[in-house]
Protein backbone atom coordinates (compact mmCIF):
# COMPACT_ATOMS: atom_id res chain seq x y z
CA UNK A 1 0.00 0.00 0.00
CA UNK A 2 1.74 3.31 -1.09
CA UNK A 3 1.52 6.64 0.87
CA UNK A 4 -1.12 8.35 -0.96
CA UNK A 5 -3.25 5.20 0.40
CA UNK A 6 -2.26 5.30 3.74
CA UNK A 7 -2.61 9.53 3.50
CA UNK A 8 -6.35 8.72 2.44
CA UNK A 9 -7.26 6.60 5.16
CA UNK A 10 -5.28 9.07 7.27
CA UNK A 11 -7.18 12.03 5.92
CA UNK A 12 -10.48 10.14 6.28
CA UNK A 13 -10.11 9.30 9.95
CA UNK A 14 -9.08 12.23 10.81
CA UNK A 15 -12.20 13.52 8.80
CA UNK A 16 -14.46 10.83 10.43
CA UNK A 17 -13.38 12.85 13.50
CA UNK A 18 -14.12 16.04 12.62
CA UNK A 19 -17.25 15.39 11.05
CA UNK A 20 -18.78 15.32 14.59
CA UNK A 21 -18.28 18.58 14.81
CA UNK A 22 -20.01 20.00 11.58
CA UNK A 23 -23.32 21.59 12.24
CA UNK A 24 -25.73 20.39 9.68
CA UNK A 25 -29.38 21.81 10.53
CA UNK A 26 -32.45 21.51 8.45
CA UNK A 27 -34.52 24.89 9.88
CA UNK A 28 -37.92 25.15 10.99
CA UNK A 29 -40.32 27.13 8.37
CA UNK A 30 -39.54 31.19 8.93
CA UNK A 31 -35.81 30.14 10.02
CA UNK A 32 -32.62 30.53 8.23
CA UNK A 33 -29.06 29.71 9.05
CA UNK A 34 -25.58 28.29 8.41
CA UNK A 35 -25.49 27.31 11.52
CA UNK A 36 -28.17 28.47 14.22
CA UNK A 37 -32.02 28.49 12.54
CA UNK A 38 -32.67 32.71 13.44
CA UNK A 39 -36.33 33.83 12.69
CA UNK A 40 -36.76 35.87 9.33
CA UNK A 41 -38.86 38.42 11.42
CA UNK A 42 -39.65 39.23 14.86
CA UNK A 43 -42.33 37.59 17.10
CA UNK A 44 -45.41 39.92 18.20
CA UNK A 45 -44.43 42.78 15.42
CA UNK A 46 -40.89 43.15 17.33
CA UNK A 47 -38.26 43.89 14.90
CA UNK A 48 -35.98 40.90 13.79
CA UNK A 49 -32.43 40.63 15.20
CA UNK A 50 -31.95 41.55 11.07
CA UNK A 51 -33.63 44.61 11.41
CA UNK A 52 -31.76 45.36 14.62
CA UNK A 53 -28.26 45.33 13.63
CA UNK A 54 -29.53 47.11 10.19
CA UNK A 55 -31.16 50.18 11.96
CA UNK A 56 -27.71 50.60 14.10
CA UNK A 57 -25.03 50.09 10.93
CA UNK A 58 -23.38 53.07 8.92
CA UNK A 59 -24.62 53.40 5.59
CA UNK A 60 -21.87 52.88 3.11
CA UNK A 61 -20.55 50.22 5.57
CA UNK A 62 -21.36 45.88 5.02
CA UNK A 63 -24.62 45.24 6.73
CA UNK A 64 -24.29 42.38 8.95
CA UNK A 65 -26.22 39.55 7.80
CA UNK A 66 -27.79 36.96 10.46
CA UNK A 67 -28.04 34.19 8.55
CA UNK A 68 -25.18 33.94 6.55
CA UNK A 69 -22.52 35.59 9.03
CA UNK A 70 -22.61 33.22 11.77
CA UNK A 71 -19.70 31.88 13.67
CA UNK A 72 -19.22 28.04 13.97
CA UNK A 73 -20.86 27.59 17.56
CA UNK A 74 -17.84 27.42 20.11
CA UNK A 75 -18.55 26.67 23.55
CA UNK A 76 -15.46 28.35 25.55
CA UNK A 77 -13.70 31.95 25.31
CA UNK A 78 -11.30 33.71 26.39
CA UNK A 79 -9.79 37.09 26.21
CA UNK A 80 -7.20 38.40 24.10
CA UNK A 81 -3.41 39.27 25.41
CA UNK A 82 -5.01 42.94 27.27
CA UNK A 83 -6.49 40.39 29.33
CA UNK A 84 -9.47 43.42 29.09
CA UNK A 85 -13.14 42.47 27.65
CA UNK A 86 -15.30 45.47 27.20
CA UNK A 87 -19.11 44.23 27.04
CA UNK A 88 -22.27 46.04 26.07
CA UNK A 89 -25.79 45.91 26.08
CA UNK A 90 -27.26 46.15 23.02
CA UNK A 91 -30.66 45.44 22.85
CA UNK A 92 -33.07 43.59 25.30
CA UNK A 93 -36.59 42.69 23.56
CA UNK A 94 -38.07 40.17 25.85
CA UNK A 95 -40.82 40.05 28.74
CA UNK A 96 -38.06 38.44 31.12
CA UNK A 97 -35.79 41.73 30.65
CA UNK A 98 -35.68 42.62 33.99
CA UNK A 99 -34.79 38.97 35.36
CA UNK A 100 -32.60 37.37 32.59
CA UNK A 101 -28.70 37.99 33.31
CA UNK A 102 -25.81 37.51 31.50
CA UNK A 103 -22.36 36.18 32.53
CA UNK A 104 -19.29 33.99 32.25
CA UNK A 105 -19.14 30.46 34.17
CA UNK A 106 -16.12 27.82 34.57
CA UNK A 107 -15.76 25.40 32.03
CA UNK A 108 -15.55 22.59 35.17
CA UNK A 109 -17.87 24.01 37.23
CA UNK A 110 -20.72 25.36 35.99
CA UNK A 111 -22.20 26.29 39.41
CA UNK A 112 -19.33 28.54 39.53
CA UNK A 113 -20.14 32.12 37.79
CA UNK A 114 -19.42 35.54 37.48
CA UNK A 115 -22.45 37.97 36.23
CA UNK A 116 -21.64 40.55 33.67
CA UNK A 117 -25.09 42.02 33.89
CA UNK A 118 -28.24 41.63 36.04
CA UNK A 119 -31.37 42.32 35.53
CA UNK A 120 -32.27 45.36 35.87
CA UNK A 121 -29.36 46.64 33.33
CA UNK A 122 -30.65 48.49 30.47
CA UNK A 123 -29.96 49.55 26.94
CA UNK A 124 -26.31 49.98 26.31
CA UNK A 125 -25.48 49.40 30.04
CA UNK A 126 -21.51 48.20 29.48
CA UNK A 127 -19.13 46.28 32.11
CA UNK A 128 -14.96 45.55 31.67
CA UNK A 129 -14.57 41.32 32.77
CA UNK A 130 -10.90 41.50 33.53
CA UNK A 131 -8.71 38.30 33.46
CA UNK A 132 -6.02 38.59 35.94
CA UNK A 133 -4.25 35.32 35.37
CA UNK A 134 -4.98 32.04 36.00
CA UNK A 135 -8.81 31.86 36.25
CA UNK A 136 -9.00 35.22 38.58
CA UNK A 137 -11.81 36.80 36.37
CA UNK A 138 -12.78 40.67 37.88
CA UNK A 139 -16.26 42.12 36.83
CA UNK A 140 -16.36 46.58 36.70
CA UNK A 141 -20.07 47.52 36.46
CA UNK A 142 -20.21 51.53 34.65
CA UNK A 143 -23.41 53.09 34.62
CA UNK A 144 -22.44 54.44 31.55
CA UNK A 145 -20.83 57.99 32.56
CA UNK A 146 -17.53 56.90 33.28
CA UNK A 147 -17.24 56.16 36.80
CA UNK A 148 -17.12 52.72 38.10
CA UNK A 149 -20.45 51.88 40.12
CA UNK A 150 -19.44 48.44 41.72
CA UNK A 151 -17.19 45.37 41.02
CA UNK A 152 -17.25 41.56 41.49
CA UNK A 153 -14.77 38.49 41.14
CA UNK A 154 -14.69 34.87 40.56
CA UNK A 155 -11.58 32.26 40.54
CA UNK A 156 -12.40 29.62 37.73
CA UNK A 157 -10.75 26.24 37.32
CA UNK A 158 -9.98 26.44 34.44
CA UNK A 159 -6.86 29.10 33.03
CA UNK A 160 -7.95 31.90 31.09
CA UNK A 161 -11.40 29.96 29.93
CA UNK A 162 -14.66 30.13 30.38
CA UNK A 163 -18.15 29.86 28.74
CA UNK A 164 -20.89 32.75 28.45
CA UNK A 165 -24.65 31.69 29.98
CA UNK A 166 -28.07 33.66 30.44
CA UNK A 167 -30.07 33.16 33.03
CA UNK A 168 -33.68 33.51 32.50
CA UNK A 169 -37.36 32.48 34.28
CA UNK A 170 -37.27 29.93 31.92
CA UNK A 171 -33.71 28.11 33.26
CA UNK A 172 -29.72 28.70 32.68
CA UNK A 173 -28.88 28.20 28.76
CA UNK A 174 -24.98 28.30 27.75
CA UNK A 175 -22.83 28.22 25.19
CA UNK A 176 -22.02 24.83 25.66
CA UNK A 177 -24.73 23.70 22.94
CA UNK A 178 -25.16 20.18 25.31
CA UNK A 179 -25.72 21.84 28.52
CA UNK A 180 -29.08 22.85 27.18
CA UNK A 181 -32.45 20.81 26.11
CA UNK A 182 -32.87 19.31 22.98
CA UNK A 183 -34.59 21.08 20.52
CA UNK A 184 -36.51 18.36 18.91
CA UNK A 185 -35.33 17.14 15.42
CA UNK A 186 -33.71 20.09 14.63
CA UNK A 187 -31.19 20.13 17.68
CA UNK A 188 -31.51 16.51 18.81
CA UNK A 189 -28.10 17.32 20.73
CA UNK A 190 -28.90 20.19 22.42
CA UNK A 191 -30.26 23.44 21.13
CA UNK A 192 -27.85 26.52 20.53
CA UNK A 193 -29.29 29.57 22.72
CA UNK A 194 -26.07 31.95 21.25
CA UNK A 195 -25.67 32.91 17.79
CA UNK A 196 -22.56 34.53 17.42
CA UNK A 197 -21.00 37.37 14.89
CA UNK A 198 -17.26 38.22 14.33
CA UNK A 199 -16.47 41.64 13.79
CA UNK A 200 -15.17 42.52 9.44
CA UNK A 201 -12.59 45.62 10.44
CA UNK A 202 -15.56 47.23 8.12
CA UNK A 203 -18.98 47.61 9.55
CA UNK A 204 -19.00 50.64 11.54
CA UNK A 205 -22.29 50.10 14.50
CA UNK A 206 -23.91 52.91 16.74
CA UNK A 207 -25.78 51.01 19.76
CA UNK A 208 -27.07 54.28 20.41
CA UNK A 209 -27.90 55.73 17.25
CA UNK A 210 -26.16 58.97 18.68
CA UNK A 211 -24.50 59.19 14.94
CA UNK A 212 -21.21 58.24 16.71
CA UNK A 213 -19.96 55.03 14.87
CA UNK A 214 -17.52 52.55 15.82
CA UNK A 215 -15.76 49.71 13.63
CA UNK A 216 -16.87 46.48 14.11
CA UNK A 217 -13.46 44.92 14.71
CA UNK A 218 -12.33 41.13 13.98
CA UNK A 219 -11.61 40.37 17.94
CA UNK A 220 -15.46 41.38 18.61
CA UNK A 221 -18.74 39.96 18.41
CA UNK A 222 -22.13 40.36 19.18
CA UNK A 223 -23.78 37.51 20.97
CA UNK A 224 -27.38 37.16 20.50
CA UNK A 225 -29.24 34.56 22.65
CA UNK A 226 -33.08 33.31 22.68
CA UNK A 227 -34.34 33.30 26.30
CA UNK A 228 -36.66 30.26 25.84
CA UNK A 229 -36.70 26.62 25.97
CA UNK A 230 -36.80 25.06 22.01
CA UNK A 231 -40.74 23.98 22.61
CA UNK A 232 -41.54 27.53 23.53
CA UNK A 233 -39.28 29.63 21.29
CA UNK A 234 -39.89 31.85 18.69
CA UNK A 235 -36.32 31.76 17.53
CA UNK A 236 -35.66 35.30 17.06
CA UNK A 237 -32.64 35.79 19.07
CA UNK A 238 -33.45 39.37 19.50
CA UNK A 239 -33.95 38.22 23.82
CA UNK A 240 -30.57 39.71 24.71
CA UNK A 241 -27.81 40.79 22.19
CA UNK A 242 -24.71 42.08 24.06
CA UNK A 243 -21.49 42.99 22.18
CA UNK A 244 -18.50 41.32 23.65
CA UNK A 245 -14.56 42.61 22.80
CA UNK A 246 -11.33 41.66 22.44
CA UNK A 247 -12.16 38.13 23.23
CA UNK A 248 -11.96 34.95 20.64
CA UNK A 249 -13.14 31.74 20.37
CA UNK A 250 -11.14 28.37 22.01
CA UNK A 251 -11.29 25.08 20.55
CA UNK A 252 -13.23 22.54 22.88
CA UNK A 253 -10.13 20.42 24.79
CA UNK A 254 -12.09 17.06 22.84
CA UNK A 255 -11.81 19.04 19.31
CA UNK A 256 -8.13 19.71 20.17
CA UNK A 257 -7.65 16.02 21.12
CA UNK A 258 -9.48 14.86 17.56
CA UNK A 259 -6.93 17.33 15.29
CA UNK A 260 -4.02 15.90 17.52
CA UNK A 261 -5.40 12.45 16.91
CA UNK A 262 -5.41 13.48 12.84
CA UNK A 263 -1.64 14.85 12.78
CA UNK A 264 -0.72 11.42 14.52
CA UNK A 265 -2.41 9.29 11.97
CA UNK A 266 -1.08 11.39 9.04
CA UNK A 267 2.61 11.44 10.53
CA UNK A 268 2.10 7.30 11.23
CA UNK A 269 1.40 7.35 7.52
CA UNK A 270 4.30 9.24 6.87
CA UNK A 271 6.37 7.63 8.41
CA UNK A 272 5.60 3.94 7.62
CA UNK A 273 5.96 4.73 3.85
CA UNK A 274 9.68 6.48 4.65
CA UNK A 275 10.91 3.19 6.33
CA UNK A 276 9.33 0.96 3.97
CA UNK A 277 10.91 2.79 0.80
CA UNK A 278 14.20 2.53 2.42
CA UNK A 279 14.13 -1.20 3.87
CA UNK A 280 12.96 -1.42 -0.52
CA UNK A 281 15.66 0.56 -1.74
């Protein structure tokens, strides 16, 4: 058997193995989505997370598009070198806004969690999560003018990772698309209650609509979550959209394991064919 051979079944294990972590989804009629079915228009004559993000963008600048812009779900972050995460509040259209929250929580403890913002924060309400090494995580709640109104900190397990949740009236949904219920045949593994969007360096966004734009930049995203169980959802992910920056996305440690598992088979494949052209030759 020559090397391209043992390359092929190389490259198809290794593909095997990553094939569990393509999202294929089939959406529900008025959904779309590469990879999280969002509503093509708002429940109860709301406006659509679409329409959202369309009012707030600079004309002249790309428009964000829900559907099509998506990030590959990822269940952990973490921040970038500042070790500084500036989040905002972006919009808030549900009846639960004054009891969902919003937060970070340790990867091996879920139990263990550090609110970003409660209830009662409104429209454009922002808060700095600091990472101070290790998994010493520091919340600074600004009321918006500047001064700092109150702080909070958590020690996570976990170095410099963590996972985002909302807590709502209806239960605790995460990022972690398995810690939550299925969603039927659509999400027999667990429904996806984020929907996230990387920043271009190109759209410019005003949260306020002040007139005052700011670039979307490629270490940001917006993070727009659907407050309700699958069975009772409209889909619109227009709940609670918060823009989160300077952070990125981290491999799961099992996806890590599966591409170290594919660079093994491929060098074993390598290799094999080396020693057996030289015990030929």
């Amino acid at each position: 058997m020559n090397a391209t051979k043992y390359l092929g079944f190389a490259g198809l294990a290794a593909a095997g193995l990553f094939a569990t972590q393509a999202f294929a989804t089939t959406c529900p009629a008025g959904t779309q989505g590469t990879h999280v079915c969002v509503a093509t228009s708002g429940g109860g004559g709301e406006p659509s997370l679409q329409e959202l993000l369309n009012r707030i963008t600079q004309a002249g600048t790309p428009e964000m598009n829900v559907y099509n812009d998506q990030v590959s779900p990822s269940a952990y972050w973490s921040t970038t070198a500042s070790g500084l995460s500036e989040n905002r509040l972006m919009f808030e259209i549900a009846g639960n806004a004054n009891i969902n929250s919003f937060g970070i929580f340790d990867p091996g403890n879920p139990g263990n969690t550090l609110q970003l913002f409660g209830g009662p924060a409104g429209h454009n309400a922002a808060t700095t999560l600091m990472w101070n090494g290790g998994g010493s995580y520091t919340a600074v709640y600004l009321p918006g003018n500047g001064q700092v109104l109150s702080s909070a900190s958590a020690t996570f397990g976990e170095s410099g990772l963590f996972g985002y949740y909302l807590n709502t009236s209806s239960g605790t949904f995460y990022s972690v698309i398995s810690m939550n219920e299925p969603g039927g045949n659509t999400y027999p593994d667990g429904m996806p209650h984020m929907v996230a969007f990387q920043g271009n360096g190109e759209t410019k966004l005003d949260n306020v609509q002040s007139g005052n734009y700011k670039l979307f930049g490629t270490g940001d995203y917006i993070l727009a979550w659907e407050d309700s169980p699958f069975g009772a959802s409209d889909l619109d992910y227009n709940d609670f959209v918060v823009m989160v920056e300077s952070v990125h996305p981290v491999p799961e440690p099992a996806t890590l394991g599966m591409f170290g598992l594919g660079v093994l088979l491929i060098g074993a494949a390598v290799g094999f064919n080396r020693r057996r052209r030289f015990n030929i030759g």
